[in-house]
C-alpha atoms as a PDB file:
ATOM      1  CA  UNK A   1       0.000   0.000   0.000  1.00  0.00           C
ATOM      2  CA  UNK A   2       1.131   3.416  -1.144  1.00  0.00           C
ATOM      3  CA  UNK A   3       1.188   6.021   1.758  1.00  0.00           C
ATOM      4  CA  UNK A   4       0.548   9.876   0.790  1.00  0.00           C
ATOM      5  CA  UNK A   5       3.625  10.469   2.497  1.00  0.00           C
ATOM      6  CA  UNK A   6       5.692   8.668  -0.263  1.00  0.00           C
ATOM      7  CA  UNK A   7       6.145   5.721   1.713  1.00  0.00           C
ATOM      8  CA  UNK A   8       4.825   2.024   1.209  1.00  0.00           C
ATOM      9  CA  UNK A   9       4.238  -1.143   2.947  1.00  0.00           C
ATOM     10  CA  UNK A  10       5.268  -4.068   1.535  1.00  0.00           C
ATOM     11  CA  UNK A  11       5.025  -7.705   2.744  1.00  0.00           C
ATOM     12  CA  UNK A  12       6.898 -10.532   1.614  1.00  0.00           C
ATOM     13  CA  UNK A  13       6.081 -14.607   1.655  1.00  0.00           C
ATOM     14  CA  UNK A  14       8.374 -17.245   0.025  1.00  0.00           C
ATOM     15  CA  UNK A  15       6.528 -19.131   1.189  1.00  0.00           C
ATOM     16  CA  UNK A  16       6.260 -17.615   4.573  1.00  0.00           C
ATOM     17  CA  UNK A  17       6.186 -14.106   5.532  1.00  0.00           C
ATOM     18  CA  UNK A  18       9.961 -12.693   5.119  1.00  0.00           C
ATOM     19  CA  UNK A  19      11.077  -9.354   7.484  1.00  0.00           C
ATOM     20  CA  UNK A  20      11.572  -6.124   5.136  1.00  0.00           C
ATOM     21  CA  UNK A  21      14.630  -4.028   6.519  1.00  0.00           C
ATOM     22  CA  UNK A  22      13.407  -1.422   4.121  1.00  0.00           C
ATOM     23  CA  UNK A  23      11.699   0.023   1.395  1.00  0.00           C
ATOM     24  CA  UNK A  24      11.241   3.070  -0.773  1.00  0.00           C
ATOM     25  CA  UNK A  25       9.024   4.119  -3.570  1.00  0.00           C
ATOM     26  CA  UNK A  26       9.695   7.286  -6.489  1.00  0.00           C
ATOM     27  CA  UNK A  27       8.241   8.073  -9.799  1.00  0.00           C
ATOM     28  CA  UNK A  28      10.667   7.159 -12.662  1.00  0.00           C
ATOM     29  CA  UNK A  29      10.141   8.033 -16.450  1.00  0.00           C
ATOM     30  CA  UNK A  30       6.014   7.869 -15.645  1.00  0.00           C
ATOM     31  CA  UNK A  31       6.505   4.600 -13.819  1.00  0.00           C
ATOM     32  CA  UNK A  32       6.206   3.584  -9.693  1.00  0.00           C
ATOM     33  CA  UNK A  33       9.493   2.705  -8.862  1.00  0.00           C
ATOM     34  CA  UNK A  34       9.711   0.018  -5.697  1.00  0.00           C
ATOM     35  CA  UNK A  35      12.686  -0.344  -3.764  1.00  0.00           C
ATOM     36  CA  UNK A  36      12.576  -3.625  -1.058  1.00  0.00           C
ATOM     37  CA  UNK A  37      15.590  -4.422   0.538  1.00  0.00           C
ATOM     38  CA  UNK A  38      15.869  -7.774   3.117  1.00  0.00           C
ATOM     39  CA  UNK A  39      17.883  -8.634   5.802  1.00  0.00           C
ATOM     40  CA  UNK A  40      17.631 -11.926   7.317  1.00  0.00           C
ATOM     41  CA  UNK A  41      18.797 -15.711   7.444  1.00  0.00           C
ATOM     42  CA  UNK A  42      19.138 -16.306   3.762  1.00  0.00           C
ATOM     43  CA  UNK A  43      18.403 -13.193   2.748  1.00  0.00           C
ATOM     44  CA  UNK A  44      20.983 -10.839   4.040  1.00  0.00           C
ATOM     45  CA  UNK A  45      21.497  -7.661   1.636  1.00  0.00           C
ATOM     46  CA  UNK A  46      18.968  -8.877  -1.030  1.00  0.00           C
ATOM     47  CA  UNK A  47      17.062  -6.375  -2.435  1.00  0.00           C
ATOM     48  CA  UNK A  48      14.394  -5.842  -5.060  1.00  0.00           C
ATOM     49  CA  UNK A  49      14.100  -3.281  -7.564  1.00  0.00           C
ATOM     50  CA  UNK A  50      10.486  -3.022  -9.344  1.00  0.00           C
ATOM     51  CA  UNK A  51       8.554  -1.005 -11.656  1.00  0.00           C
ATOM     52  CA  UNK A  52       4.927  -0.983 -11.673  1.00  0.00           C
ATOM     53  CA  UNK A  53       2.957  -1.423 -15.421  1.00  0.00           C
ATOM     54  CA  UNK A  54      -0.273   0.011 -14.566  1.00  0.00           C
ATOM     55  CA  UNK A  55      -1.645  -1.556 -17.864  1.00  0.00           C
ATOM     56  CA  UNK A  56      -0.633  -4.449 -16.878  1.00  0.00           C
ATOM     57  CA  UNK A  57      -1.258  -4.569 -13.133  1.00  0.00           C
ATOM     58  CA  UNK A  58       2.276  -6.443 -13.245  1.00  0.00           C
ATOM     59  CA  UNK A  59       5.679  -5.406 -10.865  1.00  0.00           C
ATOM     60  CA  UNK A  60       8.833  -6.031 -13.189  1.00  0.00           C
ATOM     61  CA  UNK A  61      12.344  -5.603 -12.408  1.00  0.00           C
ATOM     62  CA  UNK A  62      15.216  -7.115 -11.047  1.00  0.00           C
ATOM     63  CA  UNK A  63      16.150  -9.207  -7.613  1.00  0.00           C
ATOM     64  CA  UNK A  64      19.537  -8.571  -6.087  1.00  0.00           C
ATOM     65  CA  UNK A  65      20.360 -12.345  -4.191  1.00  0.00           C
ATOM     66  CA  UNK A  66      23.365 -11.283  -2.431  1.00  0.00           C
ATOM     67  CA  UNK A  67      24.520 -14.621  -1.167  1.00  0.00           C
ATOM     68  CA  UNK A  68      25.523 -15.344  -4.973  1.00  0.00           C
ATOM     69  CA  UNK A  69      26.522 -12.165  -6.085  1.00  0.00           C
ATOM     70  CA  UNK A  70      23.769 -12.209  -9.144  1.00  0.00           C
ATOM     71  CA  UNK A  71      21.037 -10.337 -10.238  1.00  0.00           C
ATOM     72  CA  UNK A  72      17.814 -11.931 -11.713  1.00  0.00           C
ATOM     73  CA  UNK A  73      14.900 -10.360 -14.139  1.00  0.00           C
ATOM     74  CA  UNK A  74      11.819 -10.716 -11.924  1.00  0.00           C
ATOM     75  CA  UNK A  75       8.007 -10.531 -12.869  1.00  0.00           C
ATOM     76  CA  UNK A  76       5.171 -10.512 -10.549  1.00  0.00           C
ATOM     77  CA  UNK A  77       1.279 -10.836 -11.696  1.00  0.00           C
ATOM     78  CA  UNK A  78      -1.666 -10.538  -9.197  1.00  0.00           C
ATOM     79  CA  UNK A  79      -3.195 -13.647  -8.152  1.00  0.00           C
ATOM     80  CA  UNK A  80      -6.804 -13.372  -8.568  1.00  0.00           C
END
């Protein structure tokens, strides 16, 4: 959920729920931009960078996984 502030809260499941250290959201080039950053057991210094398609209704971008040093192309659709 987007706050009026700027802010957002984000949960995360894989499959259970996963501690966010951190998040931030910005406009960029006409798109919602969705920084998520984790930091626990297996997780430490992950992060997630996402871009919302409103047309779409789809978050794509890219996942950080820090314990391999490699960065992955990520897509997420709404379950309905």
């Amino acid at each position: 959920m987007v706050r009026p502030v700027g802010t957002v809260e984000a949960r995360y499941f894989n499959p259970r729920e996963i501690t966010i250290a951190g998040t931030d959201i910005a406009l960029w080039k006409g798109l919602v931009n969705l920084f998520i950053k984790l930091e626990v057991e297996g997780y430490p210094g992950s992060r997630y960078t996402l871009y919302y398609y409103a047309e779409r209704d789809a978050l794509a971008g890219f996942y950080y996984q820090a314990a391999v040093q490699k960065t992955f192309e990520v897509v997420f659709l709404r379950k309905e």
